[in-house]
N, C-alpha and C. Protein backbone atom coordinates (compact mmCIF):
# COMPACT_ATOMS: atom_id res chain seq x y z
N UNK A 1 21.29 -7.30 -0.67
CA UNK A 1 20.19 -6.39 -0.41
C UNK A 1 19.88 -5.56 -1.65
N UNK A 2 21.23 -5.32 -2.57
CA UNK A 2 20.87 -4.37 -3.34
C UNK A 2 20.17 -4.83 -4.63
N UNK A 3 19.94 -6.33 -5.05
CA UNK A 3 19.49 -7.42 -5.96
C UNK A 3 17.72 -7.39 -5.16
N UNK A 4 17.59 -7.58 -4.04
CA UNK A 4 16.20 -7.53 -3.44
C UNK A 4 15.79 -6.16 -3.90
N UNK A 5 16.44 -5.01 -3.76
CA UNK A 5 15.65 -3.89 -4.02
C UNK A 5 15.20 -3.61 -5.43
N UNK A 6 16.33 -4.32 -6.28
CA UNK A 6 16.07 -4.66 -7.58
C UNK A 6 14.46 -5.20 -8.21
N UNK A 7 14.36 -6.30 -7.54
CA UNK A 7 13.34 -7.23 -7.69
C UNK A 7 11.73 -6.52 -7.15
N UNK A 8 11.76 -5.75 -5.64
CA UNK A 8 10.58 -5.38 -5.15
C UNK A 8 10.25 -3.56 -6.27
N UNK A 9 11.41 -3.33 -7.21
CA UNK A 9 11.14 -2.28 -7.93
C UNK A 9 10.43 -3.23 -8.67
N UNK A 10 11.15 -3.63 -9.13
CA UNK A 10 10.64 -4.57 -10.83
C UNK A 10 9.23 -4.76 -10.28
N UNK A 11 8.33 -5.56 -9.48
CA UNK A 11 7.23 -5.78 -8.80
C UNK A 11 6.72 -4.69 -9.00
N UNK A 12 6.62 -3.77 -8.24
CA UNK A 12 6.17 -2.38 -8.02
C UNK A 12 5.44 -1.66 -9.55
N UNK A 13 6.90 -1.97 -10.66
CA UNK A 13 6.60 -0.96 -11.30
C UNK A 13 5.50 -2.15 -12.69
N UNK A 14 5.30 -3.20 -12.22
CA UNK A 14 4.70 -4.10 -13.05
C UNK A 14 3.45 -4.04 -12.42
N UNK A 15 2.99 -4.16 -11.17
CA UNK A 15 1.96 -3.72 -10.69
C UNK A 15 1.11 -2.36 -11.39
N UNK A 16 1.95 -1.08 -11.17
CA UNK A 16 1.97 0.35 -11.65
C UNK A 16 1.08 0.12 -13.49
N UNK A 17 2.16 -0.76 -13.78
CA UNK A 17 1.53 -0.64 -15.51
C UNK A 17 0.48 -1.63 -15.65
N UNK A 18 0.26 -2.88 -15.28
CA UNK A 18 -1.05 -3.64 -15.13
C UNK A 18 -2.51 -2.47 -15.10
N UNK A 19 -2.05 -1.60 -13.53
CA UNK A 19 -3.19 -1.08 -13.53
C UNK A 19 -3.51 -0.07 -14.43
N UNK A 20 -2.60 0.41 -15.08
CA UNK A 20 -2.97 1.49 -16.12
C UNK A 20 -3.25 0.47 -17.60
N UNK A 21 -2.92 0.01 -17.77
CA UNK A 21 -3.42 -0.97 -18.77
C UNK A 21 -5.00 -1.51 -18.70
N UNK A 22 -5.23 -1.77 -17.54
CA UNK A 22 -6.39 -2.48 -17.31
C UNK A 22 -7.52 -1.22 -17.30
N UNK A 23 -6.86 0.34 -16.30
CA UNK A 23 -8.10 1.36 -16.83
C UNK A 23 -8.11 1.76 -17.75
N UNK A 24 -7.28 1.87 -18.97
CA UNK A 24 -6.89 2.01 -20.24
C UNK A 24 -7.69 1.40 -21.15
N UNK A 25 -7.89 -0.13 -20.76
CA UNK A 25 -8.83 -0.86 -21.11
C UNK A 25 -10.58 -0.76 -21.30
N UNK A 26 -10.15 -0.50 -19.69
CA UNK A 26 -11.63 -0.16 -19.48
C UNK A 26 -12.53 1.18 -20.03
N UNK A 27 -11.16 1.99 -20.10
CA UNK A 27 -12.40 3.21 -20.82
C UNK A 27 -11.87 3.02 -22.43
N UNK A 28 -11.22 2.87 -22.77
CA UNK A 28 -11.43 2.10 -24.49
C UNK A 28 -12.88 1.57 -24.44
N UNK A 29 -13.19 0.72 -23.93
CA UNK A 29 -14.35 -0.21 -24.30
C UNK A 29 -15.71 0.48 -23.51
N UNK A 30 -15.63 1.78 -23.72
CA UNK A 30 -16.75 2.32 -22.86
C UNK A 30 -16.72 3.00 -21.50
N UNK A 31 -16.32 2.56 -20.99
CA UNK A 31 -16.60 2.88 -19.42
C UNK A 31 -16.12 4.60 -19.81
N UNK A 32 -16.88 5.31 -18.74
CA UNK A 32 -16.74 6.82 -18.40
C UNK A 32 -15.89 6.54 -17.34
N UNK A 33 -15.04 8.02 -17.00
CA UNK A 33 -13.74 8.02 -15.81
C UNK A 33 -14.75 8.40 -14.48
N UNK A 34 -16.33 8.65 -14.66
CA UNK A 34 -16.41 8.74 -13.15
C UNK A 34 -16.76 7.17 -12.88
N UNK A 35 -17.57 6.35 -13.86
CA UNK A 35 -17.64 4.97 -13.17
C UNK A 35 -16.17 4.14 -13.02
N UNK A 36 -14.45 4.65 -13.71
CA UNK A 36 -13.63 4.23 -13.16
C UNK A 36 -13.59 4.63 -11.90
N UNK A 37 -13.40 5.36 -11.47
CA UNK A 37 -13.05 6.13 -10.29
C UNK A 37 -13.82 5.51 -9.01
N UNK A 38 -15.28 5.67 -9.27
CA UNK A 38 -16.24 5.37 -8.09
C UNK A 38 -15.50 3.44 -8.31
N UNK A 39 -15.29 2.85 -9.16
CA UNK A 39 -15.15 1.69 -8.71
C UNK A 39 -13.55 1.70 -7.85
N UNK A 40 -12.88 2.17 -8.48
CA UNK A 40 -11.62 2.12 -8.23
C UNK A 40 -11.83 2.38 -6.37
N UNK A 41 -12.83 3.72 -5.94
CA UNK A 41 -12.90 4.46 -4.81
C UNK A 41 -13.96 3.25 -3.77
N UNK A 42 -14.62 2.81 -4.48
CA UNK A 42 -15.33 1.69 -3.47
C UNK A 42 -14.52 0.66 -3.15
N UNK A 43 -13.72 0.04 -3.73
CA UNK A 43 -12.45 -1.00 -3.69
C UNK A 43 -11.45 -0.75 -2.56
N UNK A 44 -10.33 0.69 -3.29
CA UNK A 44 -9.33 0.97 -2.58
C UNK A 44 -9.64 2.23 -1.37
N UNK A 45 -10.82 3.11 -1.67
CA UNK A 45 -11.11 4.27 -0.45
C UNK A 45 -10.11 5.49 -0.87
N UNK A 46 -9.92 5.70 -2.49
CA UNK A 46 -9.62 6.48 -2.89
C UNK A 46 -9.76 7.81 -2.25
N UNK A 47 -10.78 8.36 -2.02
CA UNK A 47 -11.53 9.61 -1.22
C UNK A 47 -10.61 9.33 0.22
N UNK A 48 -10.52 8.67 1.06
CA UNK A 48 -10.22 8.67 2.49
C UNK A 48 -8.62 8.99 2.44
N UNK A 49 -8.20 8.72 1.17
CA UNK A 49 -6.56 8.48 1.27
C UNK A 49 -6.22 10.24 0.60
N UNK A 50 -6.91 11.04 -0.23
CA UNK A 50 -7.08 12.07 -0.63
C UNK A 50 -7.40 12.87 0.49
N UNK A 51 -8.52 12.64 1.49
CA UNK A 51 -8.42 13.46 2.50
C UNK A 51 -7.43 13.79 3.46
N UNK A 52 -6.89 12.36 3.53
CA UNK A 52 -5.85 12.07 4.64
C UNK A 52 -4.68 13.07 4.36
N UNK A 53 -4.45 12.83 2.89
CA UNK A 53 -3.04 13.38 2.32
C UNK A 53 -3.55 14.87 2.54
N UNK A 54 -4.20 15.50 1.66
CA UNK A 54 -4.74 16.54 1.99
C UNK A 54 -4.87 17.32 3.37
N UNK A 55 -5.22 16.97 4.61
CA UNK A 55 -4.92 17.28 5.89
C UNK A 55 -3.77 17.20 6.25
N UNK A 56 -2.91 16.10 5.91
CA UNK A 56 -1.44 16.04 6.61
C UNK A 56 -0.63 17.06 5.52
N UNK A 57 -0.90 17.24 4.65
CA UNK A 57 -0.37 18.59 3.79
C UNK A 57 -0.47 20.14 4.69
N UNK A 58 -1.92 19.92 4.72
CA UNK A 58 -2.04 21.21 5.62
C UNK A 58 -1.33 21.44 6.85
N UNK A 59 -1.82 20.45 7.33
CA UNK A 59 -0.68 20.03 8.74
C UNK A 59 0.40 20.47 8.54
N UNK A 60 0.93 20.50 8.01
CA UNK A 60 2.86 20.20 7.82
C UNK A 60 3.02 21.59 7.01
N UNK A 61 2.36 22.37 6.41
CA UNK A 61 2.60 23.31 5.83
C UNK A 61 2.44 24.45 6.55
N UNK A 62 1.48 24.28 7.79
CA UNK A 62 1.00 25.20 9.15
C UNK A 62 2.32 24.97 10.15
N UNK A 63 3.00 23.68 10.23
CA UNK A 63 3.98 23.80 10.74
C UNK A 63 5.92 24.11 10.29
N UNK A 64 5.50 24.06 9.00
CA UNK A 64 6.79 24.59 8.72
C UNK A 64 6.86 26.25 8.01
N UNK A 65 5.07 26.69 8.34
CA UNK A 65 5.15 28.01 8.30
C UNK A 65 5.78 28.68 9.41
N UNK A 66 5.12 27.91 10.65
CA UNK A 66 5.48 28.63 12.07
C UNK A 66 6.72 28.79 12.23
């Protein structure tokens, strides 16, 4: 198990640098960070996952105030 966890890091963190390479890329050769973003946000729903987190923050911060 502890060789699998090995392997789905290694994955993970090769994924992680692809994509920074590739927006790295992309604004080298021009692109502005709001047309990364809006593409990145039409793709993955960047905005929905920011709200989400954002509410369940609040959430959880209202309850471990109480």
């Amino acid at each position: 198990m502890k060789h699998a966890w090995h392997i789905i890091i290694l994955v993970v963190l090769v994924a992680l640098l692809l994509g920074i390479i590739c927006i790295g890329v992309g604004y080298m050769t021009g692109a502005d960070m709001s047309r990364i973003v809006s593409v990145l946000d039409a793709n993955y729903n960047l905005s929905g996952y920011y709200q989400y987190f954002s509410q369940f923050s609040a959430e959880l911060s209202n309850v471990l105030a109480a």
